[in-house]
PDB file of N, CA and C in Angstrom:
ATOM      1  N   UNK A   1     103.928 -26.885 -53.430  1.00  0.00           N
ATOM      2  CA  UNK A   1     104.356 -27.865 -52.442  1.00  0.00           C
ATOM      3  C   UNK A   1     103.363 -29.021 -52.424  1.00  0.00           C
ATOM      4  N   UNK A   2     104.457 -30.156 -52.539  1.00  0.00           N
ATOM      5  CA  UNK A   2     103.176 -31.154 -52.543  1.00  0.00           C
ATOM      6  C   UNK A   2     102.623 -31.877 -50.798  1.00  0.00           C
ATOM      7  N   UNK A   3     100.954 -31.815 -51.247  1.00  0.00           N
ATOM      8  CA  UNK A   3     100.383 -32.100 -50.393  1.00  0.00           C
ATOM      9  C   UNK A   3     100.381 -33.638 -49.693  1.00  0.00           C
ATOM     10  N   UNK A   4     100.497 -34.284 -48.865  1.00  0.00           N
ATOM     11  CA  UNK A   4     101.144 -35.964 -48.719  1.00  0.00           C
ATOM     12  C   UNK A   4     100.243 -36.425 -47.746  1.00  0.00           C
ATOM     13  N   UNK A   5      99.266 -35.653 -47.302  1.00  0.00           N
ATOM     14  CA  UNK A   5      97.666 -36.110 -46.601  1.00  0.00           C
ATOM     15  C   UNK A   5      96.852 -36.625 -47.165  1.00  0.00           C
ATOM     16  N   UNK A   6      97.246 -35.903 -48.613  1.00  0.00           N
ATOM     17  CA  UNK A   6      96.080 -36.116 -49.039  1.00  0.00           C
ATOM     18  C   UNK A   6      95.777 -37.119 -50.690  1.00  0.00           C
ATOM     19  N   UNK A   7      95.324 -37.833 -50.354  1.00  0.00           N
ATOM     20  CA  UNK A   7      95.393 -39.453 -51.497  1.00  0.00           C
ATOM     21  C   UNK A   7      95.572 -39.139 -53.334  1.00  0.00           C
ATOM     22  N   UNK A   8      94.307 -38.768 -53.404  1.00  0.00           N
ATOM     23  CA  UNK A   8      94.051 -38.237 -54.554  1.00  0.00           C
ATOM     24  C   UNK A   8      95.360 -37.684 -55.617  1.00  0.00           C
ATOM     25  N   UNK A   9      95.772 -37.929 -56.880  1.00  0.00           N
ATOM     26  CA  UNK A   9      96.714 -37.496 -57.845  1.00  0.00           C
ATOM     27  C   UNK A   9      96.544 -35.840 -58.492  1.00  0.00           C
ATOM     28  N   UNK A  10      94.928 -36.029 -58.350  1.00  0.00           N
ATOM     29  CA  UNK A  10      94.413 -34.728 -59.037  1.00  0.00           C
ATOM     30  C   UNK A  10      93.190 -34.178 -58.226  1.00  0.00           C
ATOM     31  N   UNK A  11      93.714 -33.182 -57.339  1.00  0.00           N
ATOM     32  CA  UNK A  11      92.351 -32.800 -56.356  1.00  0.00           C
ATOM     33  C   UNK A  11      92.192 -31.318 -57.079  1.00  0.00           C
ATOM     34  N   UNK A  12      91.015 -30.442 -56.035  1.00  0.00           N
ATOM     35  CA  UNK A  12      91.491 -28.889 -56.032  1.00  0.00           C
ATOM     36  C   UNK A  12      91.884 -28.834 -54.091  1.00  0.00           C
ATOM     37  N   UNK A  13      92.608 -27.570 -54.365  1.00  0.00           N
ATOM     38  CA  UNK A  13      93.322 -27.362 -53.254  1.00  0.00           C
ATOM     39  C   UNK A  13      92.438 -25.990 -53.069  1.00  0.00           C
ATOM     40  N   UNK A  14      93.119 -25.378 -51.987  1.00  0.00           N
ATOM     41  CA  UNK A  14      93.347 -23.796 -51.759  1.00  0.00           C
ATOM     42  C   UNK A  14      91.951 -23.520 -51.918  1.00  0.00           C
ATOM     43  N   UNK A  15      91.421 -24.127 -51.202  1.00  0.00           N
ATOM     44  CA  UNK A  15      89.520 -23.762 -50.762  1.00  0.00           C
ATOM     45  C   UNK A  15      88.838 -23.733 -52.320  1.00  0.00           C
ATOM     46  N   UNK A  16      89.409 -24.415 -53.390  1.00  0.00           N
ATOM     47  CA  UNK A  16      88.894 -24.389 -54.609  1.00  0.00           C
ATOM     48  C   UNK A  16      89.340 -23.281 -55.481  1.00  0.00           C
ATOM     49  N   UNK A  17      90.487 -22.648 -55.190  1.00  0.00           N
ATOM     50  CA  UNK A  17      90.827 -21.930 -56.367  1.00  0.00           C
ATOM     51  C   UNK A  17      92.271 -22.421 -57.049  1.00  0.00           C
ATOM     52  N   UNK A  18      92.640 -23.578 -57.090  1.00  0.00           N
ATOM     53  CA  UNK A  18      93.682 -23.828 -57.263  1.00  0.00           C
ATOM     54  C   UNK A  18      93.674 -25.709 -57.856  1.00  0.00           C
ATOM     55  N   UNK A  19      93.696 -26.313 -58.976  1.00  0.00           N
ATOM     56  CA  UNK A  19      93.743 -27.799 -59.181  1.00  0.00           C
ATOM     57  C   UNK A  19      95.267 -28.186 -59.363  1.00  0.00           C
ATOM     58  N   UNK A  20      95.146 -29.160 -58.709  1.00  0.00           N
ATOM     59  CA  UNK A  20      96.665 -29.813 -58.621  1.00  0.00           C
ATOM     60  C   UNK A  20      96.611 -31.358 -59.428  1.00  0.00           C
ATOM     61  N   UNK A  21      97.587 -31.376 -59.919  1.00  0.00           N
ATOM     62  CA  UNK A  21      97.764 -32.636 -60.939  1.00  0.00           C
ATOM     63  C   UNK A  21      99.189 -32.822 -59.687  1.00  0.00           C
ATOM     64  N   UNK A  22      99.170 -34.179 -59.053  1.00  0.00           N
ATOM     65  CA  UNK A  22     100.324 -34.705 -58.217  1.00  0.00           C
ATOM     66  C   UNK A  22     101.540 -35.480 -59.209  1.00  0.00           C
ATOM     67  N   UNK A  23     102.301 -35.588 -58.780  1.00  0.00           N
ATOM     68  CA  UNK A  23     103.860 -36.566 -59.635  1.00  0.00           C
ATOM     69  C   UNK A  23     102.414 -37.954 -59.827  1.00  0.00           C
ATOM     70  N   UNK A  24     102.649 -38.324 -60.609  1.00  0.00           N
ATOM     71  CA  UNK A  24     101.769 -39.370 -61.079  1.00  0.00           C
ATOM     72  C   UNK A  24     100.677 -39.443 -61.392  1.00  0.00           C
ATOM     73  N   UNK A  25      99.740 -38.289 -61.541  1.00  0.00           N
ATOM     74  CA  UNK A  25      98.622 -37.521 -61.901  1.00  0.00           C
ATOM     75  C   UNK A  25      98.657 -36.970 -63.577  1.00  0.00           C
ATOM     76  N   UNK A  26      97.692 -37.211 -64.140  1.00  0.00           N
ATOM     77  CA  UNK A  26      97.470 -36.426 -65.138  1.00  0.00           C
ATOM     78  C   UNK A  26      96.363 -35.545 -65.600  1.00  0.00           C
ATOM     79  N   UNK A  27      96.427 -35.101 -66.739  1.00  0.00           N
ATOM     80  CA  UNK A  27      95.173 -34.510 -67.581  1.00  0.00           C
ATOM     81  C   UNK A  27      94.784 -34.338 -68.491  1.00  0.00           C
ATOM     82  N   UNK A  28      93.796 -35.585 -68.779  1.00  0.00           N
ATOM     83  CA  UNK A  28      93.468 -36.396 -69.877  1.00  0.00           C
ATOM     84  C   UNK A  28      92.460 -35.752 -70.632  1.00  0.00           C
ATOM     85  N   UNK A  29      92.724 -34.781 -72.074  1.00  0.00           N
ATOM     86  CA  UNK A  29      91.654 -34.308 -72.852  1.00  0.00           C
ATOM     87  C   UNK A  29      91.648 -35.323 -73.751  1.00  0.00           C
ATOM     88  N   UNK A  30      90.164 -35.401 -73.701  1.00  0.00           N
ATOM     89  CA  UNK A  30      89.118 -36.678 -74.551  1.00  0.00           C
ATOM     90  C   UNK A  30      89.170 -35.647 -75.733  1.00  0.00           C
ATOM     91  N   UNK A  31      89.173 -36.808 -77.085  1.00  0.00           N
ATOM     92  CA  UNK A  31      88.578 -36.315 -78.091  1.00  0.00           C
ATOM     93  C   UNK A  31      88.037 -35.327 -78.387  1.00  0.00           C
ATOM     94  N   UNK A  32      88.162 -33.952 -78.995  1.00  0.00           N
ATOM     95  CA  UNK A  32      87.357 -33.001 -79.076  1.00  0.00           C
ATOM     96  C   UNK A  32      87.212 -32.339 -78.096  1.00  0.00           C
ATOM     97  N   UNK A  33      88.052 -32.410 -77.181  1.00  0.00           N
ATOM     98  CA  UNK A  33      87.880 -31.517 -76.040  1.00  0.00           C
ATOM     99  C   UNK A  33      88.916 -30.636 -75.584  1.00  0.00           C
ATOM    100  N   UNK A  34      88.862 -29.295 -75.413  1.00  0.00           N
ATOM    101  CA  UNK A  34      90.074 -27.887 -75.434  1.00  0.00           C
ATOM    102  C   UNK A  34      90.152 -27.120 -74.495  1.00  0.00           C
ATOM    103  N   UNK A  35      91.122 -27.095 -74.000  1.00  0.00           N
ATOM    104  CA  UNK A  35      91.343 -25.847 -73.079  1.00  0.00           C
ATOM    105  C   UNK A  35      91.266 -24.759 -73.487  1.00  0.00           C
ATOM    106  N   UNK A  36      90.632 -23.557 -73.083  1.00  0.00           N
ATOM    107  CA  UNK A  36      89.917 -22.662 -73.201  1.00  0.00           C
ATOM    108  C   UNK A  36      90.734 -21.098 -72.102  1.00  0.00           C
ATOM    109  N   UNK A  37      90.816 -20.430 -72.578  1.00  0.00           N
ATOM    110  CA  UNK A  37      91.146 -18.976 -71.736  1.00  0.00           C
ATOM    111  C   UNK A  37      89.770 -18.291 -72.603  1.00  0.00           C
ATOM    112  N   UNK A  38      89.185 -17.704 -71.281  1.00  0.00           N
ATOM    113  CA  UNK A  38      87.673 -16.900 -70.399  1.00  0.00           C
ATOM    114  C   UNK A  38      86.611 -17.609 -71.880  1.00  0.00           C
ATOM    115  N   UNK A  39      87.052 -18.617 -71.962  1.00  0.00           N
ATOM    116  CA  UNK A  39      85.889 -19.525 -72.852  1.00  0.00           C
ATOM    117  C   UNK A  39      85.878 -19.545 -74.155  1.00  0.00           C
ATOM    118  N   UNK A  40      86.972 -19.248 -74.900  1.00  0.00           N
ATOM    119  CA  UNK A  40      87.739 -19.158 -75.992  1.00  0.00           C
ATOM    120  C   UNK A  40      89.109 -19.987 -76.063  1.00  0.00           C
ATOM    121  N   UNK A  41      89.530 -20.480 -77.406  1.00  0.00           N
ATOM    122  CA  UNK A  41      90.322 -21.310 -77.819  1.00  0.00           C
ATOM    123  C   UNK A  41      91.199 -20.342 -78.674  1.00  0.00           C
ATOM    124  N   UNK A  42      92.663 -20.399 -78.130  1.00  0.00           N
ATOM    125  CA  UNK A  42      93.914 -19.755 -78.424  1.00  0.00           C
ATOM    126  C   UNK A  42      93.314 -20.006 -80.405  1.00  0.00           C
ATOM    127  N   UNK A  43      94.063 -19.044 -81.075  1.00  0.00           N
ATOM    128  CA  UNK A  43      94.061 -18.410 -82.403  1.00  0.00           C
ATOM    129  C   UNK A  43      95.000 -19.962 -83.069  1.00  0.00           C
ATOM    130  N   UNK A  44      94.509 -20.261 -84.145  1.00  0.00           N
ATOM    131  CA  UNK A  44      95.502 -20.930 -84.720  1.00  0.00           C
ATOM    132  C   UNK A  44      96.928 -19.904 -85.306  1.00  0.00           C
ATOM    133  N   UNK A  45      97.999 -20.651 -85.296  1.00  0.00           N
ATOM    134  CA  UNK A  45      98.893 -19.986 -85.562  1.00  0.00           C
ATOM    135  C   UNK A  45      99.166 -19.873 -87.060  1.00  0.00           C
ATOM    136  N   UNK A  46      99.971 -18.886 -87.403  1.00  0.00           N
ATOM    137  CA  UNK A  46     100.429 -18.298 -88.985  1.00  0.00           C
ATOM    138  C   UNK A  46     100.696 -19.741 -89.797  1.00  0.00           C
ATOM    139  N   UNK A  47     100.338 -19.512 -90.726  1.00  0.00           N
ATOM    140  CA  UNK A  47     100.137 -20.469 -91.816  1.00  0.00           C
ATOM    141  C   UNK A  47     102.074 -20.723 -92.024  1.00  0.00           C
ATOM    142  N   UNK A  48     102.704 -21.812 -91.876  1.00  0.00           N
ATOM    143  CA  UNK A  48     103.997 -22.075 -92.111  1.00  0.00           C
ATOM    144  C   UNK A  48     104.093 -22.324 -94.176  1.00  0.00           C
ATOM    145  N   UNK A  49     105.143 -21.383 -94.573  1.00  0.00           N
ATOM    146  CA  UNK A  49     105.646 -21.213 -95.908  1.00  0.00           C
ATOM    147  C   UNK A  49     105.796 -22.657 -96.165  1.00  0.00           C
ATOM    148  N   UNK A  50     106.233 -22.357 -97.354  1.00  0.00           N
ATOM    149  CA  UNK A  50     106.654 -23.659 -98.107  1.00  0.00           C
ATOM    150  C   UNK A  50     107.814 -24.678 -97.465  1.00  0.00           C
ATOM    151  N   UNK A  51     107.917 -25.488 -97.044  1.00  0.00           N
ATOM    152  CA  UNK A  51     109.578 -26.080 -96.822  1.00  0.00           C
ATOM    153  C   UNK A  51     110.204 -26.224 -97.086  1.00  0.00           C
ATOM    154  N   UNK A  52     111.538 -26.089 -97.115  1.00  0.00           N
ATOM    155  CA  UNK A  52     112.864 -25.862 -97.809  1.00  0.00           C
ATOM    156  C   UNK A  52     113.185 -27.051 -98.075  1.00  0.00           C
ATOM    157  N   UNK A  53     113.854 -27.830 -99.660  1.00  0.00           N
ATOM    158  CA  UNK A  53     114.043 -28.844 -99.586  1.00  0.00           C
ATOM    159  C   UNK A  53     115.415 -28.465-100.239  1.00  0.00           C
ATOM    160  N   UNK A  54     117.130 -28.511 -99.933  1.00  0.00           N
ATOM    161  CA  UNK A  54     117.786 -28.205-100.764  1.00  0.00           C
ATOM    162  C   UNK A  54     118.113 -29.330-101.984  1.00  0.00           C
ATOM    163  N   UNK A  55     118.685 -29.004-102.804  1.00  0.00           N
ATOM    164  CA  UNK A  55     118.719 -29.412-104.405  1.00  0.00           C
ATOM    165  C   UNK A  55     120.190 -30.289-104.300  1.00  0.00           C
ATOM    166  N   UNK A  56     121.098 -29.493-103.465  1.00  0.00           N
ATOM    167  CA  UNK A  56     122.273 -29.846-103.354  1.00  0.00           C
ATOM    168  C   UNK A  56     122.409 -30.537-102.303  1.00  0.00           C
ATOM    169  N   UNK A  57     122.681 -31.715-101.797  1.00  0.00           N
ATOM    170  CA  UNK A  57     123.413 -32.580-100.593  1.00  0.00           C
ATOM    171  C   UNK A  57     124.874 -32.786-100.969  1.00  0.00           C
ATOM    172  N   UNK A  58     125.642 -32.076-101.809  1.00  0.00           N
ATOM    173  CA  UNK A  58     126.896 -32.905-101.412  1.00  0.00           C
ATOM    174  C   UNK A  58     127.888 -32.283-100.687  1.00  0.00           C
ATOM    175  N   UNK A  59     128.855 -33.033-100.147  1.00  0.00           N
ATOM    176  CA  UNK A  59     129.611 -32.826 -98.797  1.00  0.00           C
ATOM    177  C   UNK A  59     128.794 -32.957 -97.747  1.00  0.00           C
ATOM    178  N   UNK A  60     129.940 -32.764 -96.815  1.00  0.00           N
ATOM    179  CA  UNK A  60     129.931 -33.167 -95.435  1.00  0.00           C
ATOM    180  C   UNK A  60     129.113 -31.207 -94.719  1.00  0.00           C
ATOM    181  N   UNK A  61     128.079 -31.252 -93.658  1.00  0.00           N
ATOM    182  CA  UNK A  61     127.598 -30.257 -93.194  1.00  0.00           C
ATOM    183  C   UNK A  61     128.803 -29.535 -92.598  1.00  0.00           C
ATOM    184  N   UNK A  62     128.815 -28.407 -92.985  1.00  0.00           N
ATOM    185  CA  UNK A  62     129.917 -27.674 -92.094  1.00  0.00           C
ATOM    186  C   UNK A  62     129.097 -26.707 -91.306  1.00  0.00           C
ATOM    187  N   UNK A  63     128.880 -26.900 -89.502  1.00  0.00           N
ATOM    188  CA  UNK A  63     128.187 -26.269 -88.990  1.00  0.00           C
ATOM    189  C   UNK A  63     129.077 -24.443 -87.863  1.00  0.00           C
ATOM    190  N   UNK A  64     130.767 -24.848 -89.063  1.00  0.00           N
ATOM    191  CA  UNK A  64     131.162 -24.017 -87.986  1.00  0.00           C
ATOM    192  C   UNK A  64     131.290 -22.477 -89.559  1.00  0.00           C
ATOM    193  N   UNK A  65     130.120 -21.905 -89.485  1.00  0.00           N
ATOM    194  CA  UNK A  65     129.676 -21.192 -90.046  1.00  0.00           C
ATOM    195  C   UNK A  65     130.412 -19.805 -90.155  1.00  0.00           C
ATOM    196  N   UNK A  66     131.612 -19.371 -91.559  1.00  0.00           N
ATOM    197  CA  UNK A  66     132.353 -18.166 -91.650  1.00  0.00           C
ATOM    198  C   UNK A  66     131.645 -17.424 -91.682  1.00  0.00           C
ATOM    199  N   UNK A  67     132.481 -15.958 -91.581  1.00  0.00           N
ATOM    200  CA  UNK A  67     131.855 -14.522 -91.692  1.00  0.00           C
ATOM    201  C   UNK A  67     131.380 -14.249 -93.043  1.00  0.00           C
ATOM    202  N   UNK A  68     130.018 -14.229 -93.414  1.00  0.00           N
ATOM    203  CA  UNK A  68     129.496 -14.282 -94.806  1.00  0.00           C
ATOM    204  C   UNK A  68     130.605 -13.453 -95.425  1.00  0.00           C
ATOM    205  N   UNK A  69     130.765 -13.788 -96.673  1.00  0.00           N
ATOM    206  CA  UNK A  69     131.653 -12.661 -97.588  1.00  0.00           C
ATOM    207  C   UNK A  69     131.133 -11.245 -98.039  1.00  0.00           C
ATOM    208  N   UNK A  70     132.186 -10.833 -97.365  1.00  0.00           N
ATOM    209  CA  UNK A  70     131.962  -8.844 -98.292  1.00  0.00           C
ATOM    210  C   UNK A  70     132.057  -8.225 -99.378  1.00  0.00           C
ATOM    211  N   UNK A  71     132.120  -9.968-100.235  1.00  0.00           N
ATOM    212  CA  UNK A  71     131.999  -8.773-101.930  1.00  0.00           C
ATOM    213  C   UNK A  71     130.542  -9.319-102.631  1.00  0.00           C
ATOM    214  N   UNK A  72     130.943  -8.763-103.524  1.00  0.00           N
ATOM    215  CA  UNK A  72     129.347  -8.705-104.402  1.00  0.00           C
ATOM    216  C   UNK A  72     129.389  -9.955-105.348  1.00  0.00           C
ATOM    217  N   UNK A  73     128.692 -10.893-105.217  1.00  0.00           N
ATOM    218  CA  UNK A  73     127.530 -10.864-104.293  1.00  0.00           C
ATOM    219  C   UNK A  73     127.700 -11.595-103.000  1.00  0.00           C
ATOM    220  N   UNK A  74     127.232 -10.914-101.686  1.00  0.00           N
ATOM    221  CA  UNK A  74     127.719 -11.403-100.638  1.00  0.00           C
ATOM    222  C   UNK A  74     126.978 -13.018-100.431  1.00  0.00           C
ATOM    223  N   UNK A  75     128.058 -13.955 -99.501  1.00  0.00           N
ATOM    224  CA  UNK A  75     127.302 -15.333 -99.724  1.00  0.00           C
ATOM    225  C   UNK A  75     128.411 -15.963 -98.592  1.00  0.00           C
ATOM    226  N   UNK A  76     128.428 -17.407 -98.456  1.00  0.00           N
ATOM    227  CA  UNK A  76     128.788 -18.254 -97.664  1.00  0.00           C
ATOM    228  C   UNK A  76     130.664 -18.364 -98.327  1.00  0.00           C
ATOM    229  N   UNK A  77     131.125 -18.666 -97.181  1.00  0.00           N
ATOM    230  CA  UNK A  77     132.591 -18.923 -97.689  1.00  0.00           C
ATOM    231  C   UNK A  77     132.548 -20.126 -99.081  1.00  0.00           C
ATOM    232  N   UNK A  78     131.886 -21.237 -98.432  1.00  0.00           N
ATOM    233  CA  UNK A  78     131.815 -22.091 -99.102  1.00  0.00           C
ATOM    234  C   UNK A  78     130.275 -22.747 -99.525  1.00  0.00           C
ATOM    235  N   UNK A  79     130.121 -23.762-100.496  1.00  0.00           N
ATOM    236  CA  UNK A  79     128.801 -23.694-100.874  1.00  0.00           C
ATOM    237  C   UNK A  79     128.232 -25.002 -99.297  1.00  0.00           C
ATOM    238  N   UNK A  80     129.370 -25.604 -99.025  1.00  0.00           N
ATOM    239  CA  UNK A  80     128.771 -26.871 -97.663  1.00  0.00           C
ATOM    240  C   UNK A  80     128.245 -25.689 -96.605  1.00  0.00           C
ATOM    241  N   UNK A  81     128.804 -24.490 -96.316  1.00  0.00           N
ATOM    242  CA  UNK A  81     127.953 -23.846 -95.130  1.00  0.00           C
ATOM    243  C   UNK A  81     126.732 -23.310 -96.004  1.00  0.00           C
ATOM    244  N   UNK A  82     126.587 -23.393 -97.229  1.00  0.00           N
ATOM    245  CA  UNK A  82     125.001 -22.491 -97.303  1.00  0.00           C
ATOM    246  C   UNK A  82     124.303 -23.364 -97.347  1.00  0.00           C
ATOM    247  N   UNK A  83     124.550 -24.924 -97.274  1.00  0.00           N
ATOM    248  CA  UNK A  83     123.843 -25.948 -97.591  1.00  0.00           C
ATOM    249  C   UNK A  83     123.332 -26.485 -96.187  1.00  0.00           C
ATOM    250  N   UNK A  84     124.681 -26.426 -95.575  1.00  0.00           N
ATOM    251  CA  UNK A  84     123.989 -26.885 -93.912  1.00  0.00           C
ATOM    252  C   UNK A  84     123.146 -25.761 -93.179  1.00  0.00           C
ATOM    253  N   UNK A  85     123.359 -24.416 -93.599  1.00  0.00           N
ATOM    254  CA  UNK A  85     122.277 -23.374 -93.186  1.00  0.00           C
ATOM    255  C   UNK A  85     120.412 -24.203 -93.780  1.00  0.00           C
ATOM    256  N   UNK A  86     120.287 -24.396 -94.957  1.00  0.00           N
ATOM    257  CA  UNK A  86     119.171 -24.638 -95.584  1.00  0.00           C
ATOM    258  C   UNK A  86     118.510 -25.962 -94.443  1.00  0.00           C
ATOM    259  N   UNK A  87     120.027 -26.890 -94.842  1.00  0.00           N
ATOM    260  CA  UNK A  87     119.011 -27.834 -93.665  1.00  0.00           C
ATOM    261  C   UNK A  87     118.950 -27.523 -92.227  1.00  0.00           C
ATOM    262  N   UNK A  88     119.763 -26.898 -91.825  1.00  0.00           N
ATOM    263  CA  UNK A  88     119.013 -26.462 -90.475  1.00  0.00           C
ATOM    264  C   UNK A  88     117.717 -25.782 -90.313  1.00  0.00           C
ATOM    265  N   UNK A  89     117.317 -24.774 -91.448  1.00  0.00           N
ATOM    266  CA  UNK A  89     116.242 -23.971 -91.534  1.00  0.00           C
ATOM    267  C   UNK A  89     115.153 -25.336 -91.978  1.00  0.00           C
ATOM    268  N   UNK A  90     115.589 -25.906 -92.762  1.00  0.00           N
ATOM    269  CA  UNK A  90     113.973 -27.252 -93.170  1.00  0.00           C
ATOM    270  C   UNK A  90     114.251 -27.785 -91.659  1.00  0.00           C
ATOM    271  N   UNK A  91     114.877 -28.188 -90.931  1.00  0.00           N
ATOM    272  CA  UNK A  91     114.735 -28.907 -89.477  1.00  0.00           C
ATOM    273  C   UNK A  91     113.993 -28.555 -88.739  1.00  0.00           C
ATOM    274  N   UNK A  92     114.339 -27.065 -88.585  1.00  0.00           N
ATOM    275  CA  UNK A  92     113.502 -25.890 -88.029  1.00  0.00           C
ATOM    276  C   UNK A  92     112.312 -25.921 -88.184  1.00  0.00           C
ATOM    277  N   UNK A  93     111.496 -25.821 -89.260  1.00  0.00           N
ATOM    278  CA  UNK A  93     110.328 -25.688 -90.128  1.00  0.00           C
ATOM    279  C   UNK A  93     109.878 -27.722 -90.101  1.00  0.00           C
ATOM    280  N   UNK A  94     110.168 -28.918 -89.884  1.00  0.00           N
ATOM    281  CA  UNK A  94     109.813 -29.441 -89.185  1.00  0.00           C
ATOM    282  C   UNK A  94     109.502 -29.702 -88.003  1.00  0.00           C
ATOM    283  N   UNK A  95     110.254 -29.231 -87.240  1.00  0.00           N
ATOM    284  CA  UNK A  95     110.387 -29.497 -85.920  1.00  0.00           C
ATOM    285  C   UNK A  95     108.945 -28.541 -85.273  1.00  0.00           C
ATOM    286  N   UNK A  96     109.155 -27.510 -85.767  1.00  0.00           N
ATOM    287  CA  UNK A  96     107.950 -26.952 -85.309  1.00  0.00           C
ATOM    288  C   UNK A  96     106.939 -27.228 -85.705  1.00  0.00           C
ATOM    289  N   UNK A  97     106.652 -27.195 -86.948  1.00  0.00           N
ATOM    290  CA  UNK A  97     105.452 -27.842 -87.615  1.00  0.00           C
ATOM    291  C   UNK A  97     104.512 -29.368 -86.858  1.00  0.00           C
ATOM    292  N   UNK A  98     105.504 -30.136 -86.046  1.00  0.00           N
ATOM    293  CA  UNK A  98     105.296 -31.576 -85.461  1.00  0.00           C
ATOM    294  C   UNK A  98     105.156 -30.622 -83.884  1.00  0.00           C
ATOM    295  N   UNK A  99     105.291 -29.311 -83.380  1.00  0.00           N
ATOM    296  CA  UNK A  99     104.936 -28.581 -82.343  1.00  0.00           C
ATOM    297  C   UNK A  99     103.407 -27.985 -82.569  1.00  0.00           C
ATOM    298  N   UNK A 100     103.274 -27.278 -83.799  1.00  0.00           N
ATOM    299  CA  UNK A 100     101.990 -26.692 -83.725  1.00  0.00           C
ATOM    300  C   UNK A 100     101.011 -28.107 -84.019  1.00  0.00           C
ATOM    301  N   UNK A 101     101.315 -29.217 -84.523  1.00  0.00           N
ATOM    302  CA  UNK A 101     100.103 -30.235 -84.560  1.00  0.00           C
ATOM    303  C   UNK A 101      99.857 -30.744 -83.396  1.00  0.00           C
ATOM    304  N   UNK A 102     101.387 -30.851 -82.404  1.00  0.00           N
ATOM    305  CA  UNK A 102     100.808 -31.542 -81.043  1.00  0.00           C
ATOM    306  C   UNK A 102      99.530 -30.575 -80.370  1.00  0.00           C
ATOM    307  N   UNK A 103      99.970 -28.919 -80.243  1.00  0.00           N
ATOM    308  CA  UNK A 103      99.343 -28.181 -79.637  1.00  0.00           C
ATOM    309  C   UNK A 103      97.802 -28.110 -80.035  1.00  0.00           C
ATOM    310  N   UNK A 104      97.982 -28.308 -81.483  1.00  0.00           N
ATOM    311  CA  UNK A 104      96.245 -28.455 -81.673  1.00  0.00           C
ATOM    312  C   UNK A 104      95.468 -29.950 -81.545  1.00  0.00           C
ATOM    313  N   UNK A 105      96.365 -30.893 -81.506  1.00  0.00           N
ATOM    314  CA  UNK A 105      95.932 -32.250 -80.704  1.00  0.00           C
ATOM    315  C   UNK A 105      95.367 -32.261 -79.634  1.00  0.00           C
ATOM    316  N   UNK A 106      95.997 -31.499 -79.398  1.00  0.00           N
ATOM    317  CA  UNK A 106      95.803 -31.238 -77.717  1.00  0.00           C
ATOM    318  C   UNK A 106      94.620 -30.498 -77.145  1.00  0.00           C
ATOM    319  N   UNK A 107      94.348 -29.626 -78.336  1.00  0.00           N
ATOM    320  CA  UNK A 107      93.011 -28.590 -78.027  1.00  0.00           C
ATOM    321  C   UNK A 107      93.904 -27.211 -77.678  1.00  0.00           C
ATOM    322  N   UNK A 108      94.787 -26.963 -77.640  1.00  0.00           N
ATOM    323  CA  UNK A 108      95.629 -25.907 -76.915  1.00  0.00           C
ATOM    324  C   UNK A 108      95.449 -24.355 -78.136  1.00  0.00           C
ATOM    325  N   UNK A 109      95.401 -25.154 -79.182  1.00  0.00           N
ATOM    326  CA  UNK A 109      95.246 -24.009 -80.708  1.00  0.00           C
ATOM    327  C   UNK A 109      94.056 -24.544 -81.265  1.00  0.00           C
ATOM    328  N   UNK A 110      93.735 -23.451 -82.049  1.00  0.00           N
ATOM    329  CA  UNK A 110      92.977 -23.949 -83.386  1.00  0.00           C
ATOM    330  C   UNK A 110      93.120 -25.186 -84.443  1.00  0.00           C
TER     331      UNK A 110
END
C-alpha cells in the first residue's frame, strides 16, 4: 500500500525492514554493481546450444500445426509446418538469449 505522507520515491518503511521504490521511483545499478542473495551473485545460466538457422524459407509459415505423421519415418504433414516449427524454436533461442544478457546487465546473473 502506498504510503502518501510521505515525499520520498524510494524510502525504507516498516521500522527498516522493508525498501519501497514508489510509482515514479527507481533502482539504479551503477556500472559493476549486483544484486546479491546472503552476499552472493545468482549462477550464470546453462551455456545456450548452437542456433537454429533453417536452410529452407520457402512458403508461407503454417502455424496451425497437424498431428505429426504415424508412419516411418514419422515427421510434419507438410515440409511449411517443420519449417515454421524451426523458426519458432531460433525465436525462442533469441528471445531468450536478449533475456539472459539483460539479466546479467543488470547484475542479476553471472
Amino acid at each position: 500500500m502506498t504510503d502518501t505522507t510521505y515525499g520520498p520515491k524510494v524510502y525504507t518503511a516498516d521500522g527498516g525492514d522493508r525498501q519501497v521504490i514508489a510509482s515514479g521511483g527507481s533502482l539504479d545499478i551503477e556500472t559493476g554493481g549486483m544484486v546479491t542473495v546472503d552476499g552472493s551473485q545468482l549462477a550464470a545460466l546453462t551455456a545456450q546450444l548452437t542456433t537454429l538457422t533453417p536452410a529452407d524459407a520457402e512458403g508461407t509459415p503454417d502455424y496451425a500445426i497437424a498431428a505429426i505423421t504415424n508412419s516411418t519415418p514419422f515427421g510434419f504433414a507438410s515440409a511449411q509446418e517443420g519449417i515454421t516449427v524451426l523458426y519458432v524454436i531460433a525465436n525462442l533461442q533469441t528471445r531468450l538469449a536478449e533475456v539472459e544478457a539483460r539479466l546479467a546487465s543488470l547484475g542479476l546473473t553471472a
